[in-house]
PDB file of N, CA and C in Angstrom:
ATOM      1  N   UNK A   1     202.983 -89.595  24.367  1.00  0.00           N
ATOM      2  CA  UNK A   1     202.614 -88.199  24.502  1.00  0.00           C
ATOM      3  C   UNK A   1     202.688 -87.811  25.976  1.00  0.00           C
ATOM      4  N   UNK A   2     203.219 -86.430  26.473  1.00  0.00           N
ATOM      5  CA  UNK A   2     203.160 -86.256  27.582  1.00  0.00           C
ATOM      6  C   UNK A   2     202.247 -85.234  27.984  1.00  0.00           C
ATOM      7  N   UNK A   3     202.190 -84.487  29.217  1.00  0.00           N
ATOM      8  CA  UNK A   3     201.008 -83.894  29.839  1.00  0.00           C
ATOM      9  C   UNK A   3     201.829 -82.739  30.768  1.00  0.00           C
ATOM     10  N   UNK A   4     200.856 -81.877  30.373  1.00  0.00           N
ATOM     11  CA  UNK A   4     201.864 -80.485  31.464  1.00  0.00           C
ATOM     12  C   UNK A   4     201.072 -79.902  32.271  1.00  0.00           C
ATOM     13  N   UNK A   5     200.979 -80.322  33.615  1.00  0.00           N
ATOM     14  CA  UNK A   5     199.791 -79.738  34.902  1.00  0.00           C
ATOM     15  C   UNK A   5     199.296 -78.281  34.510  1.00  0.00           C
ATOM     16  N   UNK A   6     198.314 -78.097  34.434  1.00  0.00           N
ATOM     17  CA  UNK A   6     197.406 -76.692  34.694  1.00  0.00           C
ATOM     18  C   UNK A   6     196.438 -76.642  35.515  1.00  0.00           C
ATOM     19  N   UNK A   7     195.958 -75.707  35.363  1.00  0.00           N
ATOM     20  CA  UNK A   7     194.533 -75.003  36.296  1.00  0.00           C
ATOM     21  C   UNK A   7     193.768 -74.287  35.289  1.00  0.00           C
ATOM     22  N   UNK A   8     192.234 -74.818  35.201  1.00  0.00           N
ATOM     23  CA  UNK A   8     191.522 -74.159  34.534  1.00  0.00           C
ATOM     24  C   UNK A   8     190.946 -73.130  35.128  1.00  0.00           C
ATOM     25  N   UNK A   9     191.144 -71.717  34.515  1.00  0.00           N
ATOM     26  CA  UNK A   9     190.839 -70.771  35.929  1.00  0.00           C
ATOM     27  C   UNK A   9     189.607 -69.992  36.046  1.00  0.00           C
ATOM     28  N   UNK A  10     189.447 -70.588  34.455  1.00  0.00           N
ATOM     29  CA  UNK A  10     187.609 -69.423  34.549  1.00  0.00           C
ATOM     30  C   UNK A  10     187.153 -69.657  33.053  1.00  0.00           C
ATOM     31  N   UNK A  11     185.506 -69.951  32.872  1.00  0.00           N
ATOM     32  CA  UNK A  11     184.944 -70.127  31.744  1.00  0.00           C
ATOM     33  C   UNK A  11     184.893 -68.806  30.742  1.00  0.00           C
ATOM     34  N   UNK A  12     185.084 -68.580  29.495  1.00  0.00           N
ATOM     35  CA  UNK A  12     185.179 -67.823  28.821  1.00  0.00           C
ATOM     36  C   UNK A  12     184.403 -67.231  28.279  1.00  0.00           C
ATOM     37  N   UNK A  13     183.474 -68.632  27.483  1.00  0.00           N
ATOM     38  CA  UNK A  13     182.443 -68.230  26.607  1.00  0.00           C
ATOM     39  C   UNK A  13     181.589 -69.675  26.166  1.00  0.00           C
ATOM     40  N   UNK A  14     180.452 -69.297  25.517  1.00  0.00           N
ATOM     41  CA  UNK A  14     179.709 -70.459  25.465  1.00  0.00           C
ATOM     42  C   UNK A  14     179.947 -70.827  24.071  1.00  0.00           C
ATOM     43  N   UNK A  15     179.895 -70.065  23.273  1.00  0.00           N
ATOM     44  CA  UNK A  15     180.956 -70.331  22.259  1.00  0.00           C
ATOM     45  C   UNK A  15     181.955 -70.003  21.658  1.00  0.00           C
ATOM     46  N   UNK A  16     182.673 -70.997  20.243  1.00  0.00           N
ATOM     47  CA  UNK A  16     182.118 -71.797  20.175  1.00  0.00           C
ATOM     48  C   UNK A  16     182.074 -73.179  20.655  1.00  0.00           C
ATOM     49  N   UNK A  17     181.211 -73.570  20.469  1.00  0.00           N
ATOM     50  CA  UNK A  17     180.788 -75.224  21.140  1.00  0.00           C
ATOM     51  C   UNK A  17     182.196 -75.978  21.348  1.00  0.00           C
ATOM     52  N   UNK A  18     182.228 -76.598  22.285  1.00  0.00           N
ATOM     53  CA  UNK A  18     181.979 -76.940  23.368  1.00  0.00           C
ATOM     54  C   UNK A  18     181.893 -75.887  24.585  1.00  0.00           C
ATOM     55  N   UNK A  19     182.897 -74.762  24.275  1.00  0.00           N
ATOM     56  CA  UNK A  19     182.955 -73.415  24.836  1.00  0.00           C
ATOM     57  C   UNK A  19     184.310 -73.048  25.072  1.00  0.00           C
ATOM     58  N   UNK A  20     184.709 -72.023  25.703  1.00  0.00           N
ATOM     59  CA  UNK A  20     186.014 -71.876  25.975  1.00  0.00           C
ATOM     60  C   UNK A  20     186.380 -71.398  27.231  1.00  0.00           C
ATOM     61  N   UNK A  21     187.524 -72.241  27.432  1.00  0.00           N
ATOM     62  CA  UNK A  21     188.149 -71.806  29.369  1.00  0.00           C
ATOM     63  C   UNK A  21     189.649 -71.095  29.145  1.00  0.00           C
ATOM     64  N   UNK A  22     189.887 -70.842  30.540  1.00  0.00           N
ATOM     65  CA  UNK A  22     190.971 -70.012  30.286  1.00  0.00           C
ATOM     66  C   UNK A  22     191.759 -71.229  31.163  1.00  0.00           C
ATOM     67  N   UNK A  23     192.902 -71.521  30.807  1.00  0.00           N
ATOM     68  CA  UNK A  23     194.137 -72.383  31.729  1.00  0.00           C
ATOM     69  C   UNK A  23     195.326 -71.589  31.506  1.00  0.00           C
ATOM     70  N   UNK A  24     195.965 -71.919  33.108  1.00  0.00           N
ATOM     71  CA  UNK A  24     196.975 -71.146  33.105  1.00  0.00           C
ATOM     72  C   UNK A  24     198.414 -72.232  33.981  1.00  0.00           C
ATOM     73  N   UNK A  25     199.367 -71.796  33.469  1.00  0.00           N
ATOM     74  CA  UNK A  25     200.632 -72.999  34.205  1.00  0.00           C
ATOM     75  C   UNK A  25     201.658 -71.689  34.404  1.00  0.00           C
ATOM     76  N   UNK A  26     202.737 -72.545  35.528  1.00  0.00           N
ATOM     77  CA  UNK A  26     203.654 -71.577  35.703  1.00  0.00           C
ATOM     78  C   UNK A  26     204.833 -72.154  35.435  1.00  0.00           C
ATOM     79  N   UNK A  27     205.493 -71.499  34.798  1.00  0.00           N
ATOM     80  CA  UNK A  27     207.136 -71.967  34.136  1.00  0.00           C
ATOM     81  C   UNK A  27     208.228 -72.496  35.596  1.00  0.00           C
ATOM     82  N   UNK A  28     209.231 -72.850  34.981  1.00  0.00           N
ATOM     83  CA  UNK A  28     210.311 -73.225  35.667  1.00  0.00           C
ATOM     84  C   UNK A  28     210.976 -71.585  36.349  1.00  0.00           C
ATOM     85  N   UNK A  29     210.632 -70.454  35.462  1.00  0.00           N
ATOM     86  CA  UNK A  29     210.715 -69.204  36.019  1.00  0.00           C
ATOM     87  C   UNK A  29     210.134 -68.420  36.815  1.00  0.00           C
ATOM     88  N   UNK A  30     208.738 -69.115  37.153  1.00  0.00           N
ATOM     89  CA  UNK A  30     207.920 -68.227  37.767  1.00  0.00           C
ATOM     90  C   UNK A  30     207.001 -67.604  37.200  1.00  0.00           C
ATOM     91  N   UNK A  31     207.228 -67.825  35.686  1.00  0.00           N
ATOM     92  CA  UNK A  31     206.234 -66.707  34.524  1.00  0.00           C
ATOM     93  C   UNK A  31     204.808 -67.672  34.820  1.00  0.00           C
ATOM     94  N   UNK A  32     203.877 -66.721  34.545  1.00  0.00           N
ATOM     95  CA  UNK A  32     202.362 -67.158  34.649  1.00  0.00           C
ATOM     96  C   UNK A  32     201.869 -67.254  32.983  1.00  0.00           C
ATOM     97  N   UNK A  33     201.407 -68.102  32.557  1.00  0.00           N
ATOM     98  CA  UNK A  33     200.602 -68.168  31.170  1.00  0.00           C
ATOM     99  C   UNK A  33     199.834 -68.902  31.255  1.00  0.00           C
ATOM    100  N   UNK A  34     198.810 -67.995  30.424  1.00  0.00           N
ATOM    101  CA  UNK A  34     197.406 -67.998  30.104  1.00  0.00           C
ATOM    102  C   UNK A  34     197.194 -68.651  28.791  1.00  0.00           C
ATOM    103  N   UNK A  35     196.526 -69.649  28.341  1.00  0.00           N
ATOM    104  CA  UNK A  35     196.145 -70.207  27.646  1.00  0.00           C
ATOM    105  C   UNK A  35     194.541 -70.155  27.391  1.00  0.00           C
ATOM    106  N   UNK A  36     193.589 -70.078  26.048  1.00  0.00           N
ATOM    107  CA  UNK A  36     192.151 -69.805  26.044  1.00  0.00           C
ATOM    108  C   UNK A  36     191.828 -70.801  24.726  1.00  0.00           C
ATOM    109  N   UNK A  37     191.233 -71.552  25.120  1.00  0.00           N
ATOM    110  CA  UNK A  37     191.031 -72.709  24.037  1.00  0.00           C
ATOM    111  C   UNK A  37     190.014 -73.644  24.708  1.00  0.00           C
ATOM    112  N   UNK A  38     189.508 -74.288  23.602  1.00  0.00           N
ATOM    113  CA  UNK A  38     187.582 -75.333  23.852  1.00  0.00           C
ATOM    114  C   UNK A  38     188.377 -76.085  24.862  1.00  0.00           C
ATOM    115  N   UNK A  39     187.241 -76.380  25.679  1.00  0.00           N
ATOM    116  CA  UNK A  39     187.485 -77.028  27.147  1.00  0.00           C
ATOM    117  C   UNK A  39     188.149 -78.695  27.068  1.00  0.00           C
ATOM    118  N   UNK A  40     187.452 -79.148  25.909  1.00  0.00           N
ATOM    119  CA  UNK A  40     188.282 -80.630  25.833  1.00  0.00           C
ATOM    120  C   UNK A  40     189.796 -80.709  25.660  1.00  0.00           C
ATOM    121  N   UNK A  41     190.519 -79.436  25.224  1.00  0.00           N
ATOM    122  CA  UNK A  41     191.887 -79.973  25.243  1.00  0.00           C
ATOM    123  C   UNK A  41     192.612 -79.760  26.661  1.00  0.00           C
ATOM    124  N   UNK A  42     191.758 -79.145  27.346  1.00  0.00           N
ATOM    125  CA  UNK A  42     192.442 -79.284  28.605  1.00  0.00           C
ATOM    126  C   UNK A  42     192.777 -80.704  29.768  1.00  0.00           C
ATOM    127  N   UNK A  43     192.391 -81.631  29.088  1.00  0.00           N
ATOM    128  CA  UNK A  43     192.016 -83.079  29.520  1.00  0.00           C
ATOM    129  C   UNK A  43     191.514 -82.931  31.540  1.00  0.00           C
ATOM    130  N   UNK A  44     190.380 -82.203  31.468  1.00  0.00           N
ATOM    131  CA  UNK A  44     189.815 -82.208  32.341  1.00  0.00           C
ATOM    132  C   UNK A  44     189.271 -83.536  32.482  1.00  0.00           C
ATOM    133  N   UNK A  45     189.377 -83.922  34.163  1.00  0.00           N
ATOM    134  CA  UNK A  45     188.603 -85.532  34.655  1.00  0.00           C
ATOM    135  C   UNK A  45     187.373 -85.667  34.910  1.00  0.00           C
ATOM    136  N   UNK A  46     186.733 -86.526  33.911  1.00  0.00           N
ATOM    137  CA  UNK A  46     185.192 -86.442  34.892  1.00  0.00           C
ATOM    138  C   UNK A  46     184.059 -84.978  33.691  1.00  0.00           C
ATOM    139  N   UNK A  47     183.156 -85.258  34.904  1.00  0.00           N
ATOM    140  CA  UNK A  47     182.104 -84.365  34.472  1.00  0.00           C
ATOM    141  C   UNK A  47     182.970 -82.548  34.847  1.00  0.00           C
ATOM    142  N   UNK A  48     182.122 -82.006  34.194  1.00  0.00           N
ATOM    143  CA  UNK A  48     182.833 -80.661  33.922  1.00  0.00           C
ATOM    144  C   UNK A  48     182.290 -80.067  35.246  1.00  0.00           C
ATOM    145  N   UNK A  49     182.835 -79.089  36.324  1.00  0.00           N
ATOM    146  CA  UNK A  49     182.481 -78.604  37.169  1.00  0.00           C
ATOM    147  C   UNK A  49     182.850 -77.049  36.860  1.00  0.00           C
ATOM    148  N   UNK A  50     181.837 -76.631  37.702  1.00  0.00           N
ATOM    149  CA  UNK A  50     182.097 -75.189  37.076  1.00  0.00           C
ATOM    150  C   UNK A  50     182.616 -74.180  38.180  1.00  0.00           C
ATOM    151  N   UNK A  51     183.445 -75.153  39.178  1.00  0.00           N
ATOM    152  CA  UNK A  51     183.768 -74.048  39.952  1.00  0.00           C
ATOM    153  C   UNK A  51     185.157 -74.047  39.974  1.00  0.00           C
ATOM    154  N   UNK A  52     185.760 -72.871  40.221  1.00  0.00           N
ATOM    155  CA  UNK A  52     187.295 -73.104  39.661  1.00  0.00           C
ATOM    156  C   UNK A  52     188.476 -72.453  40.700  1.00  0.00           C
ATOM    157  N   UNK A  53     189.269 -72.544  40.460  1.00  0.00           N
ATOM    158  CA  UNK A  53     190.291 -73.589  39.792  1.00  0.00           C
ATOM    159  C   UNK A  53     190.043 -75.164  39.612  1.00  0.00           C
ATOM    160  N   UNK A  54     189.984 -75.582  38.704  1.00  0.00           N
ATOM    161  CA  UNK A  54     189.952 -77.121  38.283  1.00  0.00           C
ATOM    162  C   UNK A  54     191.719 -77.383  38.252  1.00  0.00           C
ATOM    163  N   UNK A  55     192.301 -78.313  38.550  1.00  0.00           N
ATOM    164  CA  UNK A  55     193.184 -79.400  37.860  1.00  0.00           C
ATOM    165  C   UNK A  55     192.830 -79.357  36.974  1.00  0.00           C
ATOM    166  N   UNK A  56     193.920 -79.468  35.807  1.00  0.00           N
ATOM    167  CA  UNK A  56     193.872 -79.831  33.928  1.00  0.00           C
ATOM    168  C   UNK A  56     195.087 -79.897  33.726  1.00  0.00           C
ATOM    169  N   UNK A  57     195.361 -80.879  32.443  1.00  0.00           N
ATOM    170  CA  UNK A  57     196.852 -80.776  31.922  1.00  0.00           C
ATOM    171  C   UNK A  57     196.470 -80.521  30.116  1.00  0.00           C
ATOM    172  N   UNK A  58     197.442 -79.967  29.346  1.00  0.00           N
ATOM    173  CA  UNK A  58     197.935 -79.830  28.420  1.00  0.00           C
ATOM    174  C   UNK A  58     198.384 -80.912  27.675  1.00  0.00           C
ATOM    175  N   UNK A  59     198.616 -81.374  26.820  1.00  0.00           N
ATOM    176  CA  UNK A  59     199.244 -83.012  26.091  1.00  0.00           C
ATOM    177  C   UNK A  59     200.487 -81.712  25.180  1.00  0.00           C
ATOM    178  N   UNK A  60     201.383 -82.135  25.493  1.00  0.00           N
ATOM    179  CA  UNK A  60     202.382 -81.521  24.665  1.00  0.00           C
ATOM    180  C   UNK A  60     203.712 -82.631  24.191  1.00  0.00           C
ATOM    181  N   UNK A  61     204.237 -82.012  23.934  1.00  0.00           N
ATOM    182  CA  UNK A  61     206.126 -82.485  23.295  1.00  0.00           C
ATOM    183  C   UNK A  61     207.004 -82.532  24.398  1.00  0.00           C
ATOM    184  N   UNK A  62     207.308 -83.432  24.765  1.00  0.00           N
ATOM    185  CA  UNK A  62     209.000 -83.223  25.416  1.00  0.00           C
ATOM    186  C   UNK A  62     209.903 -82.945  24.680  1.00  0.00           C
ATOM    187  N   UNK A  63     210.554 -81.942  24.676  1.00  0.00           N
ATOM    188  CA  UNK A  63     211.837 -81.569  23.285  1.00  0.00           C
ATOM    189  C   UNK A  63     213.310 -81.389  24.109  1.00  0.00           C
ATOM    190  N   UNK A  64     213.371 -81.312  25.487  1.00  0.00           N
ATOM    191  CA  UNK A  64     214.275 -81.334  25.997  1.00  0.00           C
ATOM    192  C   UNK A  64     214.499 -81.444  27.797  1.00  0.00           C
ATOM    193  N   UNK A  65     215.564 -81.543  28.520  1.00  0.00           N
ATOM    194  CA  UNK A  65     215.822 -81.590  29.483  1.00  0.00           C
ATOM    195  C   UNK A  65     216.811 -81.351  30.013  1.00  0.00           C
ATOM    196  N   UNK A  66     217.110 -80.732  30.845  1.00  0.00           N
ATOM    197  CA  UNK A  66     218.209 -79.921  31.994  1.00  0.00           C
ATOM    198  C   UNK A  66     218.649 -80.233  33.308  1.00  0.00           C
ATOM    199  N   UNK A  67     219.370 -80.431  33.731  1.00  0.00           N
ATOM    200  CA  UNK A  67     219.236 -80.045  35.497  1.00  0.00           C
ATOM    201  C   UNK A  67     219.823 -78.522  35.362  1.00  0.00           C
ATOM    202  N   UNK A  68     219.168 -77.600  36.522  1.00  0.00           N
ATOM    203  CA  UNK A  68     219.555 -76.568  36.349  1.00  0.00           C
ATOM    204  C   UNK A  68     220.434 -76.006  37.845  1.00  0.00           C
ATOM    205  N   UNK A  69     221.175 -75.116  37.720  1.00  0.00           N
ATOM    206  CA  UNK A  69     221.859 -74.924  39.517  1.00  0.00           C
ATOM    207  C   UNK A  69     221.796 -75.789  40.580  1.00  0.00           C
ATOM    208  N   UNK A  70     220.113 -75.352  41.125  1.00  0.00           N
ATOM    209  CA  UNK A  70     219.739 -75.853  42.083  1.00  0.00           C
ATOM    210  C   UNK A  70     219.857 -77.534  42.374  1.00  0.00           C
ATOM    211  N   UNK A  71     219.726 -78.367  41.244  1.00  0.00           N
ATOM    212  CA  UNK A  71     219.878 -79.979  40.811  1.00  0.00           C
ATOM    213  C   UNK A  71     218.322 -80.610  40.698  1.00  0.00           C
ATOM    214  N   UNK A  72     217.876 -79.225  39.936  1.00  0.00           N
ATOM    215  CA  UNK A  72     216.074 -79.613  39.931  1.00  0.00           C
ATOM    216  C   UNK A  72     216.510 -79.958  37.812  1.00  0.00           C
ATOM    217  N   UNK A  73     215.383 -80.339  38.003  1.00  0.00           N
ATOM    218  CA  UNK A  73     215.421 -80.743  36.792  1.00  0.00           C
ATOM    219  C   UNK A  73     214.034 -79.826  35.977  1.00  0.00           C
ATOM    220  N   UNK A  74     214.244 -79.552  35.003  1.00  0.00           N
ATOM    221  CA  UNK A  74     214.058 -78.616  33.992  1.00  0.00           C
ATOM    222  C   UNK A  74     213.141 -79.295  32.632  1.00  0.00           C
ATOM    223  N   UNK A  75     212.166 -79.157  32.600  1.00  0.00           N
ATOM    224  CA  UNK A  75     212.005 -79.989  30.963  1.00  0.00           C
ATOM    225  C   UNK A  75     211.427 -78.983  30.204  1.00  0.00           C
ATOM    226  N   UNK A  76     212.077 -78.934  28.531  1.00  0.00           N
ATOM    227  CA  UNK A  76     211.599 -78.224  27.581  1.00  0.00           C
ATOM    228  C   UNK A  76     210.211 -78.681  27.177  1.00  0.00           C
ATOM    229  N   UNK A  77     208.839 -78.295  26.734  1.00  0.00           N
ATOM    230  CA  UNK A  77     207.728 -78.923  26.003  1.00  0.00           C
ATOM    231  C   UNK A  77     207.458 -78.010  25.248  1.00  0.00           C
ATOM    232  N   UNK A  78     206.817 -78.473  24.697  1.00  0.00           N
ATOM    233  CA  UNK A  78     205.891 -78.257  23.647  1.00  0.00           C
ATOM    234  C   UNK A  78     204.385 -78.125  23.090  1.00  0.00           C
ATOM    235  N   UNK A  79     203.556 -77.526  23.869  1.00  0.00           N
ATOM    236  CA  UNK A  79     202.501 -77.476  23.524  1.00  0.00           C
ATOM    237  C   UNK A  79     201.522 -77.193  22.217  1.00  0.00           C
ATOM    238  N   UNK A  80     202.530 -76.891  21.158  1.00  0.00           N
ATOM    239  CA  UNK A  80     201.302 -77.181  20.093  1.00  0.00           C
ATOM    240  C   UNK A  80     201.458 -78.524  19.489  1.00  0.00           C
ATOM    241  N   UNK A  81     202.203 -78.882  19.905  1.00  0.00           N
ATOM    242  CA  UNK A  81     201.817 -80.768  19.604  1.00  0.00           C
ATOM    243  C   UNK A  81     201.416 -81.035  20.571  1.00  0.00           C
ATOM    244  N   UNK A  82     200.243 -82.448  20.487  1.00  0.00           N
ATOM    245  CA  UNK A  82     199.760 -82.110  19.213  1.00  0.00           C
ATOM    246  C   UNK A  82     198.437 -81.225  18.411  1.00  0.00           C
ATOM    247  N   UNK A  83     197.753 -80.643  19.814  1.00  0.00           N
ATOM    248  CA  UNK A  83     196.768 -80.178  19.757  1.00  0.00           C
ATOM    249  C   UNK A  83     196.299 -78.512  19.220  1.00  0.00           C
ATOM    250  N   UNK A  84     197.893 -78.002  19.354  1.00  0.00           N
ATOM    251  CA  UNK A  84     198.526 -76.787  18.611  1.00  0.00           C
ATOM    252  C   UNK A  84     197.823 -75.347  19.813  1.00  0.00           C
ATOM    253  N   UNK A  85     198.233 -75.631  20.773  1.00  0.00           N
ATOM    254  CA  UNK A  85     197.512 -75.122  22.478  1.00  0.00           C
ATOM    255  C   UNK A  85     198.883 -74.147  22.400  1.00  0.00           C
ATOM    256  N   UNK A  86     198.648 -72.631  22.153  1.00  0.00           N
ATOM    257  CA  UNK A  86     199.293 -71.870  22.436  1.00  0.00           C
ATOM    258  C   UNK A  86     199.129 -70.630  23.053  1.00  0.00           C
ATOM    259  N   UNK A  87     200.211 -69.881  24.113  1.00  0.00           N
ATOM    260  CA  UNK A  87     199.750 -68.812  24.941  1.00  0.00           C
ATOM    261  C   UNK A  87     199.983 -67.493  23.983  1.00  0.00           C
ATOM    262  N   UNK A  88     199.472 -67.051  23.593  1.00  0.00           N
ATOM    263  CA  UNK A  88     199.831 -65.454  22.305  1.00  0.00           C
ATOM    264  C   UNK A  88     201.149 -65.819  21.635  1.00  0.00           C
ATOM    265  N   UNK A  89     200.813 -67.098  21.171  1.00  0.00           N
ATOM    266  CA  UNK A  89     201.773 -67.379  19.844  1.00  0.00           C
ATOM    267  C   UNK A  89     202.797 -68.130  20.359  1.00  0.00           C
ATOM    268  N   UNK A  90     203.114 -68.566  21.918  1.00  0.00           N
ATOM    269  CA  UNK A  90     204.623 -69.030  22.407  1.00  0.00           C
ATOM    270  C   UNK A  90     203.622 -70.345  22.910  1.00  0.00           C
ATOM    271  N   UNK A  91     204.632 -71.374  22.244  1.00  0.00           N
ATOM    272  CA  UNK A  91     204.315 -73.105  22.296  1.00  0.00           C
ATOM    273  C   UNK A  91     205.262 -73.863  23.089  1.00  0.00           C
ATOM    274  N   UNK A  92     206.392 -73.316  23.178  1.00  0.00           N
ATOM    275  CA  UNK A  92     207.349 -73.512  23.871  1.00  0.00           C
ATOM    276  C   UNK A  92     207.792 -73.030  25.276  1.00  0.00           C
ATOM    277  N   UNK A  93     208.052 -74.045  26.376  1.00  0.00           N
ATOM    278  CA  UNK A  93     208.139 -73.807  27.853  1.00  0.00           C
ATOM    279  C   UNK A  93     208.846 -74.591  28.617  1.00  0.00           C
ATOM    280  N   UNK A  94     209.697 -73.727  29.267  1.00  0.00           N
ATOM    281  CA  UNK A  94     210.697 -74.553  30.447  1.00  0.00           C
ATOM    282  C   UNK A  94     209.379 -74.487  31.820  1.00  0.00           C
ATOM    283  N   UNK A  95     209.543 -76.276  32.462  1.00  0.00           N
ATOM    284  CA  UNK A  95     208.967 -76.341  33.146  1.00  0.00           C
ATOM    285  C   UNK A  95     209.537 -77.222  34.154  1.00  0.00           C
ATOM    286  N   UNK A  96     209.045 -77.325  35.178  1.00  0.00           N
ATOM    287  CA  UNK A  96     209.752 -78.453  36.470  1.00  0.00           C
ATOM    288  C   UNK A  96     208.953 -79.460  36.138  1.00  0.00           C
ATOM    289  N   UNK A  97     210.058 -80.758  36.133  1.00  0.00           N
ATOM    290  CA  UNK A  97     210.105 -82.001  35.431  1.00  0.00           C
ATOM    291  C   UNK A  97     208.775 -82.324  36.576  1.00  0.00           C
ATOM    292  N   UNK A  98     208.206 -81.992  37.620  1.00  0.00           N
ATOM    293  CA  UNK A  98     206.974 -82.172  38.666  1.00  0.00           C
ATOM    294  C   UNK A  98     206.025 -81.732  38.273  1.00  0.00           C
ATOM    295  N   UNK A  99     206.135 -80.804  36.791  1.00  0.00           N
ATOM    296  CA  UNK A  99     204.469 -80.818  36.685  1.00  0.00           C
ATOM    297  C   UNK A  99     204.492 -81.624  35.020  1.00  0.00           C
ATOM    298  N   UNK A 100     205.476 -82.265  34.575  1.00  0.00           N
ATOM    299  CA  UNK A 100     205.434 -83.093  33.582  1.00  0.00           C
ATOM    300  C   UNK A 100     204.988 -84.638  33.706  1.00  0.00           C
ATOM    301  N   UNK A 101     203.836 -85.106  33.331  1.00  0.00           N
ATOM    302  CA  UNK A 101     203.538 -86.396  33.093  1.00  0.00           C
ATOM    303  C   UNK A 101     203.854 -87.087  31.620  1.00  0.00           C
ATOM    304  N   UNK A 102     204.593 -88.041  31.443  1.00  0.00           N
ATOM    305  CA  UNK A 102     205.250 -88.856  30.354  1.00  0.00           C
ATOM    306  C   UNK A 102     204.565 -89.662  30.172  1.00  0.00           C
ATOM    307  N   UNK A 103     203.592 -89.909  29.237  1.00  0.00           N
ATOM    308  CA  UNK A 103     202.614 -91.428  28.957  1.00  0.00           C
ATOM    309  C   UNK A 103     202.680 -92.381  27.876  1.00  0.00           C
TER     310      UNK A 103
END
């Protein structure tokens, strides 16, 4: 399973339980998305701190890979595998192979 760098950027709500944060990543384009889902799927480290931006990653799909123009490399994921972590319905994201961890 792999892992796609975020930032948890602000607490949401207290419920429901565990509560909910907002994380956000930026594409291989520059696009900003917002993600709002219970705080454990963000695989935050450690005890929960409440001041933010936190570091967090996503556990998603690798479904593909590119080099693109520049000779950067490109990876397709997948974020609703397996935890089904989606930004207003889009699960799917080109991202720089630098914020992809492969485990």
């Amino acid at each position: 399973m792999a892992e796609v760098a975020c930032q948890v950027v602000r607490w949401v709500a207290d419920e429901p339980q565990p509560g909910l944060v907002e994380a956000q990543l930026i594409d291989s384009d520059g696009r900003l998305w917002s993600f709002i889902d219970k705080e454990p799927v963000f695989c935050v480290e450690g005890d929960w701190p409440r001041q933010f931006p936190v570091a967090a990653a996503i556990r998603c799909q690798i479904i593909g890979r590119e080099i693109i123009a520049d000779g950067q490399e490109v990876i397709t994921i997948d974020t609703g595998s397996p935890d089904g972590v989606d930004s207003r319905g889009v699960t799917v994201f080109r991202v720089p192979a630098s914020a992809v961890t492969d485990r």
